[in-house]
PDB file of N, CA and C in Angstrom:
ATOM      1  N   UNK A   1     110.412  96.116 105.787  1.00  0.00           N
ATOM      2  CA  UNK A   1     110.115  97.430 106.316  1.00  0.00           C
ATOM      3  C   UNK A   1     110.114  98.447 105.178  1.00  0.00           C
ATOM      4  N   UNK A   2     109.268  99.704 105.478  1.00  0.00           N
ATOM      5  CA  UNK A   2     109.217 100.062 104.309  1.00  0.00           C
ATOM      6  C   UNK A   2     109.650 101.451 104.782  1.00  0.00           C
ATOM      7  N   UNK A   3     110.420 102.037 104.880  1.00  0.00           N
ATOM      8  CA  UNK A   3     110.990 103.565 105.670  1.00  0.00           C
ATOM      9  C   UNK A   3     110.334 104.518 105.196  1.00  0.00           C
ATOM     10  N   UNK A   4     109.450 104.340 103.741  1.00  0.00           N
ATOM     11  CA  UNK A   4     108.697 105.380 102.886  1.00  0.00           C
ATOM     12  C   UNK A   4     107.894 105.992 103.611  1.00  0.00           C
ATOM     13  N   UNK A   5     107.206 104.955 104.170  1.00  0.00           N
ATOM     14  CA  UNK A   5     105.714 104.492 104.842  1.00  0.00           C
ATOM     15  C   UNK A   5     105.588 104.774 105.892  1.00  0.00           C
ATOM     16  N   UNK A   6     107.229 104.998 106.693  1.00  0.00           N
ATOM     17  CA  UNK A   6     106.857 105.230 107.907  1.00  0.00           C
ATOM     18  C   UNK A   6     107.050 104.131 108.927  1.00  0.00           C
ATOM     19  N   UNK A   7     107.617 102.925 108.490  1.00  0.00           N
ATOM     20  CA  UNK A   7     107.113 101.553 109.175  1.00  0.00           C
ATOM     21  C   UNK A   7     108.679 101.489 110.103  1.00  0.00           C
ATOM     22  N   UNK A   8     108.034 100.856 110.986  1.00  0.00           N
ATOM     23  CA  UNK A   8     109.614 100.749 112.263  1.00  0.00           C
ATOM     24  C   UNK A   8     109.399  99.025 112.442  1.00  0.00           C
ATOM     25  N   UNK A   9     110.603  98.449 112.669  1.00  0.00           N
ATOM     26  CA  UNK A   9     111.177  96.909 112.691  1.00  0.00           C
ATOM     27  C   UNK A   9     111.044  96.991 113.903  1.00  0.00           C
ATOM     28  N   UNK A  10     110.168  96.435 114.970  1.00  0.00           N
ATOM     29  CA  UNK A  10     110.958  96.061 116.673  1.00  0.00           C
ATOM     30  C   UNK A  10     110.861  94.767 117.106  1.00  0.00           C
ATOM     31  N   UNK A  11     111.696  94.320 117.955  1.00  0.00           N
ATOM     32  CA  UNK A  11     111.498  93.231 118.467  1.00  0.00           C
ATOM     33  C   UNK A  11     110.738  92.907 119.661  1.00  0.00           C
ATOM     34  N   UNK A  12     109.845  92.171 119.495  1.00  0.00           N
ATOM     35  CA  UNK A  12     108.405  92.126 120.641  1.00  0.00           C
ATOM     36  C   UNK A  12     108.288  90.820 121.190  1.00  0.00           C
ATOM     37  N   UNK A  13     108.360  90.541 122.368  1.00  0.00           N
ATOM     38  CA  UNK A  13     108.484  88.924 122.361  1.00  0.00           C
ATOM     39  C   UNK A  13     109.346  87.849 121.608  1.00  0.00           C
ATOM     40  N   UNK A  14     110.581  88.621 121.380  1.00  0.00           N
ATOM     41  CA  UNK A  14     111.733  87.820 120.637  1.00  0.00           C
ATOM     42  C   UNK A  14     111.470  87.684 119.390  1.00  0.00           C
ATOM     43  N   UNK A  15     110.281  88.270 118.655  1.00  0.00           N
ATOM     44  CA  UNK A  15     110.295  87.987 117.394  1.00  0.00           C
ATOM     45  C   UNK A  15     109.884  89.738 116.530  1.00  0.00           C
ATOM     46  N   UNK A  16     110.881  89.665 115.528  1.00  0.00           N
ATOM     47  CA  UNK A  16     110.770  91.086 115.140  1.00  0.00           C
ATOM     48  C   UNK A  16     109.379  91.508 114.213  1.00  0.00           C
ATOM     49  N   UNK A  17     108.914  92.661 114.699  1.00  0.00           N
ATOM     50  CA  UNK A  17     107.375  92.863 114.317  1.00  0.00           C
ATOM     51  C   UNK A  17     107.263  94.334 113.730  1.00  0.00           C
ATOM     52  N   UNK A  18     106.244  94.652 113.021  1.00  0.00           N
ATOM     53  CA  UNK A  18     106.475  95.963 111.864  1.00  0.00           C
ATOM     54  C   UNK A  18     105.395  96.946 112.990  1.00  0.00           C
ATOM     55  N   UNK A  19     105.887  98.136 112.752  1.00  0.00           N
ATOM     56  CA  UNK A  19     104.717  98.942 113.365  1.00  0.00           C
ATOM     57  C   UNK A  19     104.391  99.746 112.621  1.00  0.00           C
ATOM     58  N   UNK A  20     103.181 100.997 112.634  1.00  0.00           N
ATOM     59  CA  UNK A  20     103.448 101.914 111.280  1.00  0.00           C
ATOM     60  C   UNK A  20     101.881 102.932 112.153  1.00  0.00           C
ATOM     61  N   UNK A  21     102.610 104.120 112.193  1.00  0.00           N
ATOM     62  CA  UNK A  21     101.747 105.415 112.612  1.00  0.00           C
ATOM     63  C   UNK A  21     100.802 105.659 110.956  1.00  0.00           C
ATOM     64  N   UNK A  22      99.963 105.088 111.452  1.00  0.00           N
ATOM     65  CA  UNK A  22      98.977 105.331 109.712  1.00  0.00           C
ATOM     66  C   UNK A  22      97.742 106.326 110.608  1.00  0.00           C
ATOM     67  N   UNK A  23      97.333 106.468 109.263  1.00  0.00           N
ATOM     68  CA  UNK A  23      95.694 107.433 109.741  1.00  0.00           C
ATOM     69  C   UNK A  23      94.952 106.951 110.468  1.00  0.00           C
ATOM     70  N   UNK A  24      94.488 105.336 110.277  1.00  0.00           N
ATOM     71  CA  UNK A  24      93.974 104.711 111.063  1.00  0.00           C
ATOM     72  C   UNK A  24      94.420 104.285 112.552  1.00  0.00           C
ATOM     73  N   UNK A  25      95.307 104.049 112.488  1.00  0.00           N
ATOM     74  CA  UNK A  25      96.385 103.929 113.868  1.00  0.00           C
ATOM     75  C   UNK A  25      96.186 105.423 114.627  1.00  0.00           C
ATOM     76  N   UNK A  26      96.448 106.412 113.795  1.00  0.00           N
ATOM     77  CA  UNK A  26      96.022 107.705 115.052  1.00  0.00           C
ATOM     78  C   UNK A  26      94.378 107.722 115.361  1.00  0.00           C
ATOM     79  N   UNK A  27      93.951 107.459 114.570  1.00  0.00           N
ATOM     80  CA  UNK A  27      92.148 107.508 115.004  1.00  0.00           C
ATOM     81  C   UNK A  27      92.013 106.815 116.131  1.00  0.00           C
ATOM     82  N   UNK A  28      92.713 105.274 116.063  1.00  0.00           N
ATOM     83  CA  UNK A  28      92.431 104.438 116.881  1.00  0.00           C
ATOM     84  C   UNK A  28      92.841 104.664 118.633  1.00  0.00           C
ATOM     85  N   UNK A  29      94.316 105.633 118.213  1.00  0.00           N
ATOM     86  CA  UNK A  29      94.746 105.663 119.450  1.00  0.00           C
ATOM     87  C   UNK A  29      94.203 106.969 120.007  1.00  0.00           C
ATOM     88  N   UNK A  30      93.769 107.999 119.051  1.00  0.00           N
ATOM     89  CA  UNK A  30      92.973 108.863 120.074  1.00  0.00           C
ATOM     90  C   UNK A  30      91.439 108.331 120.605  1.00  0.00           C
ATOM     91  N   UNK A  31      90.670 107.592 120.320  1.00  0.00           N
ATOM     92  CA  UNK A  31      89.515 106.816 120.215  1.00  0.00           C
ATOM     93  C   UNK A  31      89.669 106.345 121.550  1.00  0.00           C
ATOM     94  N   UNK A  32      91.298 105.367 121.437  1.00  0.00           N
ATOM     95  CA  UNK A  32      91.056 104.497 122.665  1.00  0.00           C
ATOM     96  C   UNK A  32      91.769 105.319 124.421  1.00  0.00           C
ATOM     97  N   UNK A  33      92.194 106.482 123.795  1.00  0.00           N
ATOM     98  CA  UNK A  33      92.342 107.611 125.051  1.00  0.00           C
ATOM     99  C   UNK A  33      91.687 108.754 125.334  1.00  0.00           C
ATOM    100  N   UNK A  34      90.465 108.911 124.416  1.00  0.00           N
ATOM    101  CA  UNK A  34      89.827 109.512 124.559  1.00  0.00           C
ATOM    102  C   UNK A  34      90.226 110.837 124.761  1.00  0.00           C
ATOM    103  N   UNK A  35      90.796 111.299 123.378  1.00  0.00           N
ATOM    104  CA  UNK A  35      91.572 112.151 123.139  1.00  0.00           C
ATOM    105  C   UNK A  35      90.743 113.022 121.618  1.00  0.00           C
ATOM    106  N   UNK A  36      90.650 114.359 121.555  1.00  0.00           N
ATOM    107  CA  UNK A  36      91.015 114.650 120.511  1.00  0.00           C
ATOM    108  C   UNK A  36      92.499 115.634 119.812  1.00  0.00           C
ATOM    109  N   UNK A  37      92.716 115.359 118.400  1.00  0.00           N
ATOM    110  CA  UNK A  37      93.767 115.863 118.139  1.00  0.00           C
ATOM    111  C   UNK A  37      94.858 115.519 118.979  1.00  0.00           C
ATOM    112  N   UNK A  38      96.112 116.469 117.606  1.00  0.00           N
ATOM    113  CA  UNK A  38      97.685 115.669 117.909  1.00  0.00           C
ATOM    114  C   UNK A  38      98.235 116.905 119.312  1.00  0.00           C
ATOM    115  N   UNK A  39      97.504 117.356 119.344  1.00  0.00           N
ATOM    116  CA  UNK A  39      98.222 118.250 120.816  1.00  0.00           C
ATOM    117  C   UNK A  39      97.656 117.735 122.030  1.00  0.00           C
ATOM    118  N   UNK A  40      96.386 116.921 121.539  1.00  0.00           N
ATOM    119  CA  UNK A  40      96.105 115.841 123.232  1.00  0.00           C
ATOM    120  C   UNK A  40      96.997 114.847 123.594  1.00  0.00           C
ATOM    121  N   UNK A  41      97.359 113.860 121.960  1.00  0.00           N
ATOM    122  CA  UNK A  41      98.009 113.353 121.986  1.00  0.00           C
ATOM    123  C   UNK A  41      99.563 113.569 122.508  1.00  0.00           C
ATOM    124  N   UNK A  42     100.074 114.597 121.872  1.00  0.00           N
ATOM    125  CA  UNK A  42     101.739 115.146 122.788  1.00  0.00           C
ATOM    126  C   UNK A  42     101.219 115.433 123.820  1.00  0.00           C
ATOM    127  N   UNK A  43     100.576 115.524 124.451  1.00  0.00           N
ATOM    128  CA  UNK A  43      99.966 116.093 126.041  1.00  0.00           C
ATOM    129  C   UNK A  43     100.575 114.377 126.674  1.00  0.00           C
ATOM    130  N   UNK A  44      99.414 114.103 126.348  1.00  0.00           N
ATOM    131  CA  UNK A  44      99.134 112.686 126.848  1.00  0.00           C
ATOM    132  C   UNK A  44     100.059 111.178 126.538  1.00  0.00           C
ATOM    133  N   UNK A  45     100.949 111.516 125.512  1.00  0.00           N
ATOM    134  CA  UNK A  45     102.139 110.650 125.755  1.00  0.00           C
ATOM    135  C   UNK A  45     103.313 110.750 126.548  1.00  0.00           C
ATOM    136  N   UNK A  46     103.216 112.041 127.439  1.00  0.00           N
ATOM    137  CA  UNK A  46     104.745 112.387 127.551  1.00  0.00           C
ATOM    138  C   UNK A  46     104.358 110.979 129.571  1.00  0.00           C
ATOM    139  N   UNK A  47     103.167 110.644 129.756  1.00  0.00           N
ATOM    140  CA  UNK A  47     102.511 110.019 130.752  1.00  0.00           C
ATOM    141  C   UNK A  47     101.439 108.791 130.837  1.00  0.00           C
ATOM    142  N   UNK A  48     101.783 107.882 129.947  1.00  0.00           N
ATOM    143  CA  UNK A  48     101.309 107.072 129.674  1.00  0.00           C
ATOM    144  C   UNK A  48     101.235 105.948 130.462  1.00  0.00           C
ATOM    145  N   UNK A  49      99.818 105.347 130.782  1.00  0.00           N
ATOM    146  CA  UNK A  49      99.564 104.778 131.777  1.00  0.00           C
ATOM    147  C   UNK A  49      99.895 103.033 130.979  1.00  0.00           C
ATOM    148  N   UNK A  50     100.396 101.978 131.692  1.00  0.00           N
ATOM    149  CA  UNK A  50      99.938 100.405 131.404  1.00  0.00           C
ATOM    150  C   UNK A  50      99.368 100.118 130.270  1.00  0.00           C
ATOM    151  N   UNK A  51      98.338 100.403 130.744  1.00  0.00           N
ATOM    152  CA  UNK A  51      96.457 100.341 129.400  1.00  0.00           C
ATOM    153  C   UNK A  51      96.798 100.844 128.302  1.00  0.00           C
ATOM    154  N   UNK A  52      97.144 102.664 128.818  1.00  0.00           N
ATOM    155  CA  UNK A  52      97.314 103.454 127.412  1.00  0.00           C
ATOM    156  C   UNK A  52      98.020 102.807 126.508  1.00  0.00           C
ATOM    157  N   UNK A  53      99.545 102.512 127.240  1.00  0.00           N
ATOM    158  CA  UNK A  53     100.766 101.767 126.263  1.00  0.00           C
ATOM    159  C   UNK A  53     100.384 100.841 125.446  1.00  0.00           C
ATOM    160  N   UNK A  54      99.339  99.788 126.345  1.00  0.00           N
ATOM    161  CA  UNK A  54      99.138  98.434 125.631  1.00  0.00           C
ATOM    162  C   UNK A  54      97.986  99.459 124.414  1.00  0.00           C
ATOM    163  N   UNK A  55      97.446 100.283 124.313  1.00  0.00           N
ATOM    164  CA  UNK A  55      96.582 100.457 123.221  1.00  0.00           C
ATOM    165  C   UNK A  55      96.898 100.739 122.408  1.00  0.00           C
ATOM    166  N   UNK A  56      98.398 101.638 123.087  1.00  0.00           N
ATOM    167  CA  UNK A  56      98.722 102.814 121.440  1.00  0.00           C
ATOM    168  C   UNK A  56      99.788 101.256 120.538  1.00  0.00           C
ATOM    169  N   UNK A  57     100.304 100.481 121.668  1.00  0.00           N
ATOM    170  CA  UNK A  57     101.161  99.773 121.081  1.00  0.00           C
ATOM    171  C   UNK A  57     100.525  98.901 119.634  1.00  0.00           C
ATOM    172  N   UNK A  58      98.619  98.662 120.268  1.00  0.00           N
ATOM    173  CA  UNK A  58      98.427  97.349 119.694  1.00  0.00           C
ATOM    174  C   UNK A  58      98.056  98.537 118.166  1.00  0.00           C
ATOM    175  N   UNK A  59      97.078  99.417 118.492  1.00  0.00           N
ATOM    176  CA  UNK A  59      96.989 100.203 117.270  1.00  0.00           C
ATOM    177  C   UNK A  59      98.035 100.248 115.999  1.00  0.00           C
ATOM    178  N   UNK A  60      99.386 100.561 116.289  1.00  0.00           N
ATOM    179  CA  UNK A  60     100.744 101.109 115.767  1.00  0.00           C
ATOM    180  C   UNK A  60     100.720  99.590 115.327  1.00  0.00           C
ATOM    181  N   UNK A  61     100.429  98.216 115.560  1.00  0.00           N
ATOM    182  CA  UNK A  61     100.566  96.838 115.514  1.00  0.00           C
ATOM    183  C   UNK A  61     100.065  96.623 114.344  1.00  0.00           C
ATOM    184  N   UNK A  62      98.865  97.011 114.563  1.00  0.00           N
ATOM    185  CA  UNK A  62      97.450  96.612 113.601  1.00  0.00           C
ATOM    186  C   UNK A  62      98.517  97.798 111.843  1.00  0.00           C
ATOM    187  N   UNK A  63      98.220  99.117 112.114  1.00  0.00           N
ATOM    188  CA  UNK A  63      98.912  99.772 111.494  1.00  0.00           C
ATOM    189  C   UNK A  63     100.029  99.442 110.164  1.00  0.00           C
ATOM    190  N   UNK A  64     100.506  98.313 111.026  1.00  0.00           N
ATOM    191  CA  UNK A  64     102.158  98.091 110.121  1.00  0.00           C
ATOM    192  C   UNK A  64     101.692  96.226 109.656  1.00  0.00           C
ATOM    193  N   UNK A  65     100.214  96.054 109.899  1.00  0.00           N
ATOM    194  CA  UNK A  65      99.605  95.065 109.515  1.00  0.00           C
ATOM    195  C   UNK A  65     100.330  93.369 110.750  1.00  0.00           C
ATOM    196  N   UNK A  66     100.194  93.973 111.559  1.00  0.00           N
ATOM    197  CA  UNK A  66     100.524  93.223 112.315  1.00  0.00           C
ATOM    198  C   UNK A  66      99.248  92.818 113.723  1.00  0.00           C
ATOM    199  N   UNK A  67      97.986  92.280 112.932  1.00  0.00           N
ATOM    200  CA  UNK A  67      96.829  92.437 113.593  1.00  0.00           C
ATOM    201  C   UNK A  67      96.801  90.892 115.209  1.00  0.00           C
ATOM    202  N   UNK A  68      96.888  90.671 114.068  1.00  0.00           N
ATOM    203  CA  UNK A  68      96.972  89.180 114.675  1.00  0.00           C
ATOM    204  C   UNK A  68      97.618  88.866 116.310  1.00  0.00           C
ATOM    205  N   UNK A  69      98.767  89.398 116.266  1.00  0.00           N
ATOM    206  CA  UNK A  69      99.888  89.650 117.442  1.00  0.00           C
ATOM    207  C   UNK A  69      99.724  90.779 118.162  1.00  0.00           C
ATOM    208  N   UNK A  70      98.508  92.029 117.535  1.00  0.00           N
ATOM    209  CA  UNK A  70      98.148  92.940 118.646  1.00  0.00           C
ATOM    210  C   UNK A  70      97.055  92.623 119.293  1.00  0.00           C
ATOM    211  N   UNK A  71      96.234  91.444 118.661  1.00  0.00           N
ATOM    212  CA  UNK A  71      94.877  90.610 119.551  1.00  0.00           C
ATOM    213  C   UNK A  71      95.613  89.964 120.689  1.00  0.00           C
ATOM    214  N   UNK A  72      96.548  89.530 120.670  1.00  0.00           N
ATOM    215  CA  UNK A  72      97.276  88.667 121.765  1.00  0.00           C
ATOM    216  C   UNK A  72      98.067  89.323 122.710  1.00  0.00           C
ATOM    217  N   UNK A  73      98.382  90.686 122.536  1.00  0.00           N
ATOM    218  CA  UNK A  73      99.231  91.878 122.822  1.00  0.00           C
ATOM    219  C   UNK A  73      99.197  91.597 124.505  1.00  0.00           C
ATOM    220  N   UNK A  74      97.875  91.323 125.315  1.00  0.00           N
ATOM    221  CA  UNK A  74      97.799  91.691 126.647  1.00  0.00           C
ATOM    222  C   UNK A  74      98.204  89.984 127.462  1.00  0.00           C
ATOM    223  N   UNK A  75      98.391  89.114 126.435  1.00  0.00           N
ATOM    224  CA  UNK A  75      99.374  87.561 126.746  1.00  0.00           C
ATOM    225  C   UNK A  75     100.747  87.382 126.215  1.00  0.00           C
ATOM    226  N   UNK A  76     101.356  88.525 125.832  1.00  0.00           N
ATOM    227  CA  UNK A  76     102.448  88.013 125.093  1.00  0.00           C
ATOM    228  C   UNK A  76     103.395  89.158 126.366  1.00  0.00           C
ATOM    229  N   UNK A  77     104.331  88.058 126.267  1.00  0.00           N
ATOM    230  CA  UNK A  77     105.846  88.857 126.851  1.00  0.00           C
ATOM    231  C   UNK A  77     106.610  89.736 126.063  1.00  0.00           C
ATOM    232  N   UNK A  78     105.694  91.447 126.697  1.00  0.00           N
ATOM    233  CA  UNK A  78     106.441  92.031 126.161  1.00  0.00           C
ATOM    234  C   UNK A  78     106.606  92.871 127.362  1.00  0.00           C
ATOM    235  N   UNK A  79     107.914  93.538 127.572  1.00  0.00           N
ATOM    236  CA  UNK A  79     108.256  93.874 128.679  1.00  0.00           C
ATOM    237  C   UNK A  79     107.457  95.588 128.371  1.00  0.00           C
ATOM    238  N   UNK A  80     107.770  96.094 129.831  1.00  0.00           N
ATOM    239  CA  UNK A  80     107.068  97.728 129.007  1.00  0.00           C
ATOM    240  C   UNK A  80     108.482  98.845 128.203  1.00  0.00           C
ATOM    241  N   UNK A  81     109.461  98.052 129.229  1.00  0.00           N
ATOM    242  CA  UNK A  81     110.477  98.831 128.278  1.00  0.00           C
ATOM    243  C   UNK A  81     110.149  98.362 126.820  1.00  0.00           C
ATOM    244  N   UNK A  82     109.908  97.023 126.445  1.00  0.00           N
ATOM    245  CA  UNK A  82     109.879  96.244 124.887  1.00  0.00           C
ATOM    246  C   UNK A  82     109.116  97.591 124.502  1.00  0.00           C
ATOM    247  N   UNK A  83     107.596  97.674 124.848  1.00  0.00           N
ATOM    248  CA  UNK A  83     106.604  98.376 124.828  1.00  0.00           C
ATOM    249  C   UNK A  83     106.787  99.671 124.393  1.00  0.00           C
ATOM    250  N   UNK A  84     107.898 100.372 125.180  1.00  0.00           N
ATOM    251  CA  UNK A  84     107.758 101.863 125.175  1.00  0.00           C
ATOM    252  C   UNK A  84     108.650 102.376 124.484  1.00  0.00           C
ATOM    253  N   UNK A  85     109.824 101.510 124.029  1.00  0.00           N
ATOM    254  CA  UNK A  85     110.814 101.616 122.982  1.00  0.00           C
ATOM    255  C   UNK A  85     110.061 101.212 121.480  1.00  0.00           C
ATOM    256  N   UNK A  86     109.411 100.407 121.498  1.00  0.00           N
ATOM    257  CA  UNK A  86     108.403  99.857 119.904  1.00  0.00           C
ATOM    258  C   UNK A  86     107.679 101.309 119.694  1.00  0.00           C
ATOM    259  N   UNK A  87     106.893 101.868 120.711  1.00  0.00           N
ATOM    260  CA  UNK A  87     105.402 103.342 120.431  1.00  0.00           C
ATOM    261  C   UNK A  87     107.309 104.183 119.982  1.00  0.00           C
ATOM    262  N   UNK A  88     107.901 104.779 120.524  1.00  0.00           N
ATOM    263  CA  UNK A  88     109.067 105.763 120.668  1.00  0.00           C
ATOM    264  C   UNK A  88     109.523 105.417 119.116  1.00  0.00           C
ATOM    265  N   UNK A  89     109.677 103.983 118.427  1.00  0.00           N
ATOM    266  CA  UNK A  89     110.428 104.059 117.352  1.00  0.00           C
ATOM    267  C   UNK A  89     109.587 103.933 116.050  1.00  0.00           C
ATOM    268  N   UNK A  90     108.393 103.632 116.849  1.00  0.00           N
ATOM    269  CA  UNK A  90     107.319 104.046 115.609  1.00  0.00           C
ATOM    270  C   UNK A  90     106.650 105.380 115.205  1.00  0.00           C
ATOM    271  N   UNK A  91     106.859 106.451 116.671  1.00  0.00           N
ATOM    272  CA  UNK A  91     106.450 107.685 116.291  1.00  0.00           C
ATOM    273  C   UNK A  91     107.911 108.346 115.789  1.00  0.00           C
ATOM    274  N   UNK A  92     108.974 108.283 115.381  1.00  0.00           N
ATOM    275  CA  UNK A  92     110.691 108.521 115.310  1.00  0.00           C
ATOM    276  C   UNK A  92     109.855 108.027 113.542  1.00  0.00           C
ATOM    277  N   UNK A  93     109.809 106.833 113.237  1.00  0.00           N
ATOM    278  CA  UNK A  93     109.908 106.379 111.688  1.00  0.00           C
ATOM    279  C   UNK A  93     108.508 107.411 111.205  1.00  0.00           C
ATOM    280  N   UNK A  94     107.720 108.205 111.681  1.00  0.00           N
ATOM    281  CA  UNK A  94     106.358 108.511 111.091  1.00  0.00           C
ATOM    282  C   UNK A  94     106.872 109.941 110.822  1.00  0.00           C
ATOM    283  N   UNK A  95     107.888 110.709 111.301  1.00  0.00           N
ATOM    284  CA  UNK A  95     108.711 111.814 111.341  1.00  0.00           C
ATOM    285  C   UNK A  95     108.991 112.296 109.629  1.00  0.00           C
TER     286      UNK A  95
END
């Protein structure tokens, strides 16, 4: 993990996985909510739907180079608490 960077450690399906709020990771997640800017975004996280979660999660995935395991994101056991505690400690490390 790299705390410089921004990157958060969580555990996702029992196995611990890197996340990381990068430039690309916000493009992606306003893209895939059809959002612009970071005040849609605080709008629109404080209510995040299933879908949304699984997008912003897999983005923040891809982000901390963890691509592979966010392609599989919508088969893997991750609970939504797993889910909503991983987005919460990856936007906390981007701070």
């Amino acid at each position: 993990m790299n705390a410089v960077r921004g990157e958060a450690t969580v555990r996702l399906a029992g196995v611990e996985r890197r996340l990381c709020l990068t430039l690309g990771a916000l493009a992606e997640i306003e893209g895939a909510l059809g959002l612009e800017g970071p005040g849609a975004l605080a709008e629109r996280m404080r209510a995040l739907s299933a879908r949304d979660l699984t997008a912003v999660l897999a983005a923040l995935l891809r982000g901390g180079g963890e691509a592979a395991f966010a392609s599989e994101l919508d088969r893997a056991a991750v609970t939504p608490v797993e889910a909503a505690e991983a987005v919460a400690a990856a936007f906390q490390a981007s701070v």
